[in-house]
Protein backbone atom coordinates (compact mmCIF):
# COMPACT_ATOMS: atom_id res chain seq x y z
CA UNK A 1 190.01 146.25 122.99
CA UNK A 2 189.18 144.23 120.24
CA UNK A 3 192.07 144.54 117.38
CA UNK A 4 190.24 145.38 114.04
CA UNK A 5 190.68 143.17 111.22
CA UNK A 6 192.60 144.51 107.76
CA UNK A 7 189.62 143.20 105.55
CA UNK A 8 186.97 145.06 107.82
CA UNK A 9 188.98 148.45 107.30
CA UNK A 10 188.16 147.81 103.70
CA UNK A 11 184.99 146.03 103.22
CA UNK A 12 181.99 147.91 101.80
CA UNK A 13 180.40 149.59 103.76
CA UNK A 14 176.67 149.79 102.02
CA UNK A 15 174.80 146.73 102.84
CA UNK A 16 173.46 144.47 99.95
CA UNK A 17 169.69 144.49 98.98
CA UNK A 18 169.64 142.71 95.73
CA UNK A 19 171.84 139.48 94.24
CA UNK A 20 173.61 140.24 91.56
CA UNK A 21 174.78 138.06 88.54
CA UNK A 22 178.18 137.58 88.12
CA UNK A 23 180.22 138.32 84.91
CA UNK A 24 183.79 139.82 84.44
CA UNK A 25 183.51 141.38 81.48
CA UNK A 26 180.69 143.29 79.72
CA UNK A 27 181.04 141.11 76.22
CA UNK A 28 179.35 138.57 78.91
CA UNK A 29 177.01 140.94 80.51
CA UNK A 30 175.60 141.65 76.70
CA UNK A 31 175.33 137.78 76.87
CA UNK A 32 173.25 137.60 79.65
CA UNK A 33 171.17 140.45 78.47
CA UNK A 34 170.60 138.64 75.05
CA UNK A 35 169.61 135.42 77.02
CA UNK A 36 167.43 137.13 79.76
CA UNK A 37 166.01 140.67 77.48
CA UNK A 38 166.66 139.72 74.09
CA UNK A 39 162.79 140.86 73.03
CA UNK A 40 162.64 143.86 75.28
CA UNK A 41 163.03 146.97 73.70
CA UNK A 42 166.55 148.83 74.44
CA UNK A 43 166.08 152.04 72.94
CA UNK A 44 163.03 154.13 72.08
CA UNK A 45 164.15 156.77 68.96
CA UNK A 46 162.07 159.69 68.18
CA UNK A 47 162.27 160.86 64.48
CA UNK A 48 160.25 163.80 64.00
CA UNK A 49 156.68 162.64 64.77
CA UNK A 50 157.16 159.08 64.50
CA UNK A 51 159.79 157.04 66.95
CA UNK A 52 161.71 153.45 66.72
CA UNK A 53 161.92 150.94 68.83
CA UNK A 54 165.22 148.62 69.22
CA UNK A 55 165.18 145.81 70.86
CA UNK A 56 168.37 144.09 72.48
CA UNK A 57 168.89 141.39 70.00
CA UNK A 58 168.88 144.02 67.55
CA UNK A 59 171.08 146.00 69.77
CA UNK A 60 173.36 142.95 70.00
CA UNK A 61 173.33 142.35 66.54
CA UNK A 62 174.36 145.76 65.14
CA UNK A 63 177.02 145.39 67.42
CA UNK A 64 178.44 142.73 66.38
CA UNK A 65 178.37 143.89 62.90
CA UNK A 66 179.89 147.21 63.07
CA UNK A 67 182.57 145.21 65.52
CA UNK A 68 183.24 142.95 62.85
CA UNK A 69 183.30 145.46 60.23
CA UNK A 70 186.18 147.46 61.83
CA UNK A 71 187.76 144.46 62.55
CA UNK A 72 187.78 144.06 58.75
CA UNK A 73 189.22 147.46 58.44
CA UNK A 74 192.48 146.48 60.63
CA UNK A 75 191.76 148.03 63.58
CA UNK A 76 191.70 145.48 65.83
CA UNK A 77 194.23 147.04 69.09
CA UNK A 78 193.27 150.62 68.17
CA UNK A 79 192.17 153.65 69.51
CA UNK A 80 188.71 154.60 68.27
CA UNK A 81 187.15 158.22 69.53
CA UNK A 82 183.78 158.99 69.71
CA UNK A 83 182.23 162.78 69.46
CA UNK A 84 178.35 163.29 68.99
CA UNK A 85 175.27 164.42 70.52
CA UNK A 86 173.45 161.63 72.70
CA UNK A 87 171.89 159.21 70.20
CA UNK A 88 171.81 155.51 69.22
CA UNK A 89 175.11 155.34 67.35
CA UNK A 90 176.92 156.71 69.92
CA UNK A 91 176.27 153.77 72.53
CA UNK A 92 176.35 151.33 69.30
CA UNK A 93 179.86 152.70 68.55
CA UNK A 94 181.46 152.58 72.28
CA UNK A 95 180.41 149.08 72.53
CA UNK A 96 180.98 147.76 69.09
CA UNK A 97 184.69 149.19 70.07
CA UNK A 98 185.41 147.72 73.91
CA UNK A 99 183.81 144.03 72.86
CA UNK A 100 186.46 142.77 70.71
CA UNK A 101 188.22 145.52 68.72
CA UNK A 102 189.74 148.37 70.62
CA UNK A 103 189.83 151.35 72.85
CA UNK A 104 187.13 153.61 72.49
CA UNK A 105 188.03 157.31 73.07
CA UNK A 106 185.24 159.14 74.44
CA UNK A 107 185.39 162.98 73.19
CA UNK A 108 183.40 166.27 74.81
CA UNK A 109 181.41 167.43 71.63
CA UNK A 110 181.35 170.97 73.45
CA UNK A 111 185.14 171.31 72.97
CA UNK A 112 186.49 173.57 69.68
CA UNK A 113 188.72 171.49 67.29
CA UNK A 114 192.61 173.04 68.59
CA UNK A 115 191.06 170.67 71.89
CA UNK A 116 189.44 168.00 70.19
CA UNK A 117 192.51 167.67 67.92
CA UNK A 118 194.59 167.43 70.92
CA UNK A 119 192.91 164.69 72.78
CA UNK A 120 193.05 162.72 69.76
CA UNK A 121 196.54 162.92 69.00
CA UNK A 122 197.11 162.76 72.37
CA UNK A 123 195.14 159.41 72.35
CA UNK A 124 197.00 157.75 69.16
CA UNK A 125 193.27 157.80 67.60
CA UNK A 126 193.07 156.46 64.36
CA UNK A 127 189.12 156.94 63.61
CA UNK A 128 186.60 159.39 64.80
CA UNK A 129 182.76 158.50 64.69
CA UNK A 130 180.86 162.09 64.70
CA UNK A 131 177.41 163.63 63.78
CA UNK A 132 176.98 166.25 61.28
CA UNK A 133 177.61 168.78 63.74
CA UNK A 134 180.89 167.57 65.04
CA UNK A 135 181.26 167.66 60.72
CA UNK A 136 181.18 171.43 61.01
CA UNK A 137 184.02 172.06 63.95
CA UNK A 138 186.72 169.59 62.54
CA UNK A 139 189.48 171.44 60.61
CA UNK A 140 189.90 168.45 58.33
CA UNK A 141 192.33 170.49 56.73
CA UNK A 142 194.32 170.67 60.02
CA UNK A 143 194.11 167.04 61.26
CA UNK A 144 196.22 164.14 60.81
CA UNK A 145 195.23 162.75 57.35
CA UNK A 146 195.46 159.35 58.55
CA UNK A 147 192.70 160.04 61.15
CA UNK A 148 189.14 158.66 59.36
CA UNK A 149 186.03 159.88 59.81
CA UNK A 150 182.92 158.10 60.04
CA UNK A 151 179.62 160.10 60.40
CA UNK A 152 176.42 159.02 61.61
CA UNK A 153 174.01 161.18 59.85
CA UNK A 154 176.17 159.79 55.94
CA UNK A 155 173.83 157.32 54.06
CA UNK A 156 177.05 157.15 51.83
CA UNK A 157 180.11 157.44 51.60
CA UNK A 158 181.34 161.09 50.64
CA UNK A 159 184.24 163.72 50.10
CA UNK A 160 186.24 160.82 51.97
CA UNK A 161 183.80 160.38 54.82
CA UNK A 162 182.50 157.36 55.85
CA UNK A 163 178.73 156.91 56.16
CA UNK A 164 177.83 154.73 59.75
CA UNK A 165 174.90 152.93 58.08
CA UNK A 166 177.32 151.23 55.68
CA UNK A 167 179.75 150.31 57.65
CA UNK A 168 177.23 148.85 59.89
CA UNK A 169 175.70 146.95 56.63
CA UNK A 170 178.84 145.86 55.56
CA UNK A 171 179.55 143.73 59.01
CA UNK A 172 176.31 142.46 58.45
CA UNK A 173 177.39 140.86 55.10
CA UNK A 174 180.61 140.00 56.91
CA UNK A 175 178.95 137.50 59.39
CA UNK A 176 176.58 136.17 57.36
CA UNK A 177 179.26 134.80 55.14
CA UNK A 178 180.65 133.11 58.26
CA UNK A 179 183.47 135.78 59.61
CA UNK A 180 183.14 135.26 63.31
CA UNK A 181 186.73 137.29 64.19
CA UNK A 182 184.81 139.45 66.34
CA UNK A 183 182.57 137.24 67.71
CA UNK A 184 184.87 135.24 69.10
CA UNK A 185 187.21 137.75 70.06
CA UNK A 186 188.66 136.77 73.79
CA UNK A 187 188.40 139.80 76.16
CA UNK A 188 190.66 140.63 78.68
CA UNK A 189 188.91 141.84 81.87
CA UNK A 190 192.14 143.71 83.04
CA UNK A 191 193.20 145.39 79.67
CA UNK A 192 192.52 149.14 79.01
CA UNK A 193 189.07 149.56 76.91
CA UNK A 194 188.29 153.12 77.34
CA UNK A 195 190.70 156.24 77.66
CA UNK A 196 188.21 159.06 79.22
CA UNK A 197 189.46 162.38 79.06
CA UNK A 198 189.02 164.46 82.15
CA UNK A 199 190.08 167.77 83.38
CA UNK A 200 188.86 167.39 87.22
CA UNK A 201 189.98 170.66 88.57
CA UNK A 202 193.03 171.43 86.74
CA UNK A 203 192.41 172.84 83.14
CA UNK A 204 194.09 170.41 81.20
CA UNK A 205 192.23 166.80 80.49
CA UNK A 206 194.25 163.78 81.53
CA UNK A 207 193.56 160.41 80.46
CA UNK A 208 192.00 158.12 82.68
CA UNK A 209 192.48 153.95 81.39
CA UNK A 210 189.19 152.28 82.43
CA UNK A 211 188.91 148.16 81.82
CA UNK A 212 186.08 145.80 81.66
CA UNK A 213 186.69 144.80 85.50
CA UNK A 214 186.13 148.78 86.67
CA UNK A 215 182.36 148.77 84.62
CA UNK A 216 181.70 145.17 85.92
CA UNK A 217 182.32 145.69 88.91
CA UNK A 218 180.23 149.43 89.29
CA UNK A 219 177.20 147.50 87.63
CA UNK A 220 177.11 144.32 90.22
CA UNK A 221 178.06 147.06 93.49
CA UNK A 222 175.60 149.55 91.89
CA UNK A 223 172.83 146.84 91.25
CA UNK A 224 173.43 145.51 94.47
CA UNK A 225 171.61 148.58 96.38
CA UNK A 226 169.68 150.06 93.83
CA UNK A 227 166.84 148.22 91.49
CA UNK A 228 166.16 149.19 88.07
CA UNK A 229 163.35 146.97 86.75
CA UNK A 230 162.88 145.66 83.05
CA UNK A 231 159.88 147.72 82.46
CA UNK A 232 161.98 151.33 83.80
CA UNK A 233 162.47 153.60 80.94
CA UNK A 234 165.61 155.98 81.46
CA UNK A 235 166.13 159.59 79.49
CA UNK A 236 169.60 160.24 78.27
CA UNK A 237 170.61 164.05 79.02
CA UNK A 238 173.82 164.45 80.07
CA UNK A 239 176.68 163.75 77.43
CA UNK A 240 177.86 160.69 77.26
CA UNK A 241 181.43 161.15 77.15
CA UNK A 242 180.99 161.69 80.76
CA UNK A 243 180.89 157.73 83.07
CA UNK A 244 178.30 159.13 84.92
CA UNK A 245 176.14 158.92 81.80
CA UNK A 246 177.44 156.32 79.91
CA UNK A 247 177.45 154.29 82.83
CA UNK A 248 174.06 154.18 83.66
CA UNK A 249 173.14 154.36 79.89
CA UNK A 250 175.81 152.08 78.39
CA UNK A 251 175.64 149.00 81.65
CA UNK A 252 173.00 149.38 83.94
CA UNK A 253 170.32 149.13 81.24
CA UNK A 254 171.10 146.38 79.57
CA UNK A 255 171.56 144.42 83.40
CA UNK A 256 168.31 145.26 84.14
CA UNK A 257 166.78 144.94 80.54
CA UNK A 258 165.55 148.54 80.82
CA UNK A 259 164.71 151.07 77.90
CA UNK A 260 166.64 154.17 76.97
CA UNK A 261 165.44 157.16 75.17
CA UNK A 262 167.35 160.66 74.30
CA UNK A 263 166.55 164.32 75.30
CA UNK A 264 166.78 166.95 72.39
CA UNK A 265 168.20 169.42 75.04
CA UNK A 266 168.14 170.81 78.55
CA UNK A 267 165.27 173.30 77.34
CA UNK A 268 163.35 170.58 76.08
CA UNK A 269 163.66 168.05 78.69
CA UNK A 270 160.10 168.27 80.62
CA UNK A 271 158.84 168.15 76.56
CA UNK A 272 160.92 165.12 75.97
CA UNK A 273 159.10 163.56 79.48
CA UNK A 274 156.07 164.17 78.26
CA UNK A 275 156.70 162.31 75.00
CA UNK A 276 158.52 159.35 76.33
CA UNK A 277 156.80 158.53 79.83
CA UNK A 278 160.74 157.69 81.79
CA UNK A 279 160.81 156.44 85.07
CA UNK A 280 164.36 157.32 85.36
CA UNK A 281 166.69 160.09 85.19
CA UNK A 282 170.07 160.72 85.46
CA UNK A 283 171.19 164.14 86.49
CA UNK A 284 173.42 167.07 87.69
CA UNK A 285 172.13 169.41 90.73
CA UNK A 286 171.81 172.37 88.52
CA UNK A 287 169.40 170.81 86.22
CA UNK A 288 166.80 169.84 89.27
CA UNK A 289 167.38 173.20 90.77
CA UNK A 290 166.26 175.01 87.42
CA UNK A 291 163.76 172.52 87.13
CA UNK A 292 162.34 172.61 90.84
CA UNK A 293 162.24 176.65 90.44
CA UNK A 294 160.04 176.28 87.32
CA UNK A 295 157.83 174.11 89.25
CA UNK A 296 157.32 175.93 92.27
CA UNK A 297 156.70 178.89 90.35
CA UNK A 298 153.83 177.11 88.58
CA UNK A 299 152.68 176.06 92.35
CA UNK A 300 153.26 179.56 93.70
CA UNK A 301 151.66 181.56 90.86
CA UNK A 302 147.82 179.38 91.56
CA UNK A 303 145.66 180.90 94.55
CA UNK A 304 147.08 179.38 97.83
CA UNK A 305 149.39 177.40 95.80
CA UNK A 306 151.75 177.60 98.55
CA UNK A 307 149.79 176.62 101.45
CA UNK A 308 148.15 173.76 99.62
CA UNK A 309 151.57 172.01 98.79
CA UNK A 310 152.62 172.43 102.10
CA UNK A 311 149.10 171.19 103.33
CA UNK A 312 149.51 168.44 100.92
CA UNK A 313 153.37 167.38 101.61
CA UNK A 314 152.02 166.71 105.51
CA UNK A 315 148.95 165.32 104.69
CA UNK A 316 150.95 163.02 102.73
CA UNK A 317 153.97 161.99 105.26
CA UNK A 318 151.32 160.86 107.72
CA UNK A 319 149.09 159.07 105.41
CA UNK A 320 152.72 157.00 103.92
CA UNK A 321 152.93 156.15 107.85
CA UNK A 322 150.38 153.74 107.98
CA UNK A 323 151.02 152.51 104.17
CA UNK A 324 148.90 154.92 102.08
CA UNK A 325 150.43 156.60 99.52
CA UNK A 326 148.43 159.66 98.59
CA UNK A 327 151.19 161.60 96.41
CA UNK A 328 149.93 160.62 93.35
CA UNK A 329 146.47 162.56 93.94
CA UNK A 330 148.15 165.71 95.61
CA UNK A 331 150.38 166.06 92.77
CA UNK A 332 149.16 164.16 89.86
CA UNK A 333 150.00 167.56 87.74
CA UNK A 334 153.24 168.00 89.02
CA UNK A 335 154.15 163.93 88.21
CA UNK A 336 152.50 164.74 85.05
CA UNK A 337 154.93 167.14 84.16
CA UNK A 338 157.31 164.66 84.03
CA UNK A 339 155.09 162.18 81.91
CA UNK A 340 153.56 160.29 85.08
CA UNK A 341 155.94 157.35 85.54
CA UNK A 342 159.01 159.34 87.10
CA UNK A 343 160.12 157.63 90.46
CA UNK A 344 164.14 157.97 90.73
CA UNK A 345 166.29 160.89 89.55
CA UNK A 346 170.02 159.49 90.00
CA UNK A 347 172.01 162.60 90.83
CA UNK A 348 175.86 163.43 91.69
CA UNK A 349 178.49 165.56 90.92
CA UNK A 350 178.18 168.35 93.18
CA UNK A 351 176.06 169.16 96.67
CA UNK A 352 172.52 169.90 96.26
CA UNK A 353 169.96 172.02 98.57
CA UNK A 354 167.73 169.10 101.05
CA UNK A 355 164.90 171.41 100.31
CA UNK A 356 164.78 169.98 96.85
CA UNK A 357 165.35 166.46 98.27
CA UNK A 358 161.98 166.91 100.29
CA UNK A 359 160.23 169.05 97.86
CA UNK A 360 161.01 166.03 94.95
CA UNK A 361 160.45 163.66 97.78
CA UNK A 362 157.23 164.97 98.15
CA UNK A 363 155.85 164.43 94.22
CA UNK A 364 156.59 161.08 94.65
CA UNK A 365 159.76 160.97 92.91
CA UNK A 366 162.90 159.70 94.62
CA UNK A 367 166.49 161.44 94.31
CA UNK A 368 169.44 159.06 95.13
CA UNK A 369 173.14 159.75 94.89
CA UNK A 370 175.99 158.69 93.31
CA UNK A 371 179.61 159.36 94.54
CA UNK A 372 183.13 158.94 92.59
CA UNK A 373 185.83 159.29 90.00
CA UNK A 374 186.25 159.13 86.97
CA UNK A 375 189.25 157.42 87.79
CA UNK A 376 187.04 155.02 89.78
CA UNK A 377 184.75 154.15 87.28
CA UNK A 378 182.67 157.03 88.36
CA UNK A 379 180.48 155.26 90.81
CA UNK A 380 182.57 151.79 91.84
């Protein structure tokens, strides 16, 4: 018998598809994107009936301003929390923080403030970037007074809160007088960056330490298998204190030079596809069962809706056998629903029914999963 080899106990096991670039920290991978994506657009930001584009040099550059500005503050080493809805700022904030100033502390906005107070004493926080909202659940009254507060929705400074906006302007000012602290901040690839807070299946969250190797090394094993083009457009739904968001949101777009847009909410979400057009989505099984139900209520409630999908789910397997691909006029109103570009859902966290696998599979939109920890960089 032929004696197995250590190494081939532990080897991966999924077989590469693409080549990856290699980089060991994501300072570097922002590099590459600059060099490679600069002029594509990173974010798309809807602002009542008008939206904003950002593109990745500007993404880059506010950045490296709001990295130099806390820098300027003295908080270069420290722990930095996060709590907001999904938005801009949020991913501005986390990465302004791991690139050359501190730890970022990534904080459930969902949680009431005896918790949120917790995790950031817990955490040795010394700065909390919020919304307004966030504004409204902090017992300022009750928190460590040394704790500051910056909000994103502030165009000044007020009552002792930071506004976001000028701190960003500020850094702005900063480097063009020639401070380049934070631009030429060395990263270690090995030191903690993030502290997650996680409560798995226990009650109380733990703190997982997360380092520029564990998100370099999801982002070249992830892009390794799975292709996300430059012209792919992603919607941001679930929060982003989560890795399995901010992972896909915060590293995998900017690898692949892709666009990233926010939902205003579960209930709006198939509104919110409509407007923006994705091609990608990252989700939870509950949120493509609800949605699948909707839809095949909408197919069930038309005369012989059934039988036609059914007719039209075989009519299309056979016709994909010899290389014709006849989804798109079987269920051009079902891909509509989800503004006509959808192919890949990215899903994980718990099991999910194959029907929905074939029935998605069917509209021409493919489901993959993801598998992991938290403590393993969610999908490394």
């Amino acid at each position: 018998m032929k004696k197995t080899n250590r190494n081939e106990l532990f080897a991966p096991a999924t077989k590469s598809f693409y080549k990856v670039r290699e980089f060991s920290t994501v300072k570097e991978l922002l590099s590459q994107t600059a060099e490679l994506y600069g002029e594509n657009n990173a974010f798309e930001i809807k602002h009542r009936d008008t939206s904003r584009l950002i593109t990745y040099n500007e993404y880059i550059n506010d950045i490296n301003a709001l990295g130099t500005a806390l820098l300027s503050m003295g908080y270069k080493g420290k722990h930095l929390a996060i709590s907001a809805n999904n938005r801009y700022e949020w991913c501005l904030s986390y990465m302004a923080i791991i690139n050359g100033v501190g730890v970022a502390v990534p904080i459930d906005k969902e949680l009431l403030f005896p918790d949120i107070n917790g995790i950031l004493n817990t955490s040795d926080s010394e700065l909390i970037f919020c919304d307004k909202h966030l504004l409204k659940v902090l017992e300022r009254e009750n928190m460590n007074p040394d704790i500051k507060i910056v909000c994103f929705d502030y165009e000044e400074d007020e009552d002792g809160i930071l506004s976001f906006s000028k701190l960003v302007a500020k850094g702005r000012e900063l480097l063009a007088a020639g401070e380049k602290d934070y631009l030429e901040a060395v990263i270690d690839p090995d030191k903690m960056c993030s502290l997650l807070f996680t409560s798995g299946t226990t009650g109380t969250a733990k703190g997982v330490m997360l380092c520029h190797r564990n998100f370099c090394f999801e982002v070249k094993s992830a892009m390794s298998v799975l292709k996300i083009y430059p012209e792919d457009t992603g919607i941001s739904l679930l929060p982003l204190h989560h890795t399995y968001e901010s992972t896909i949101i915060l590293f995998f777009a900017p690898y692949c030079g892709a666009k990233v847009t926010f939902c205003d909410g579960f209930k709006y979400v198939l509104k919110n596809m409509k407007e923006f057009s994705p091609s990608i989505f990252v989700a939870v099984p509950l949120i493509l069962e609800t949605v699948h139900r909707r839809l095949m209520q909408r197919i069930k409630a038309k005369p012989h809706g059934e039988f036609l999908f059914k007719f039209g789910s075989k009519v299309c397997k056979v016709a994909s056998k010899v290389g014709i691909d006849l989804r798109k006029v079987f269920f051009k109103e079902i891909q509509d629903a989800f503004g006509g570009n959808m192919r890949l859902i990215i899903c994980g966290a718990a099991p999910i029914r194959p029907e929905i696998l074939r029935d998605f599979e069917a509209f021409g939109i493919q489901i993959l999963f993801g598998y992991g920890l938290t403590e393993c960089a969610t999908l490394a």
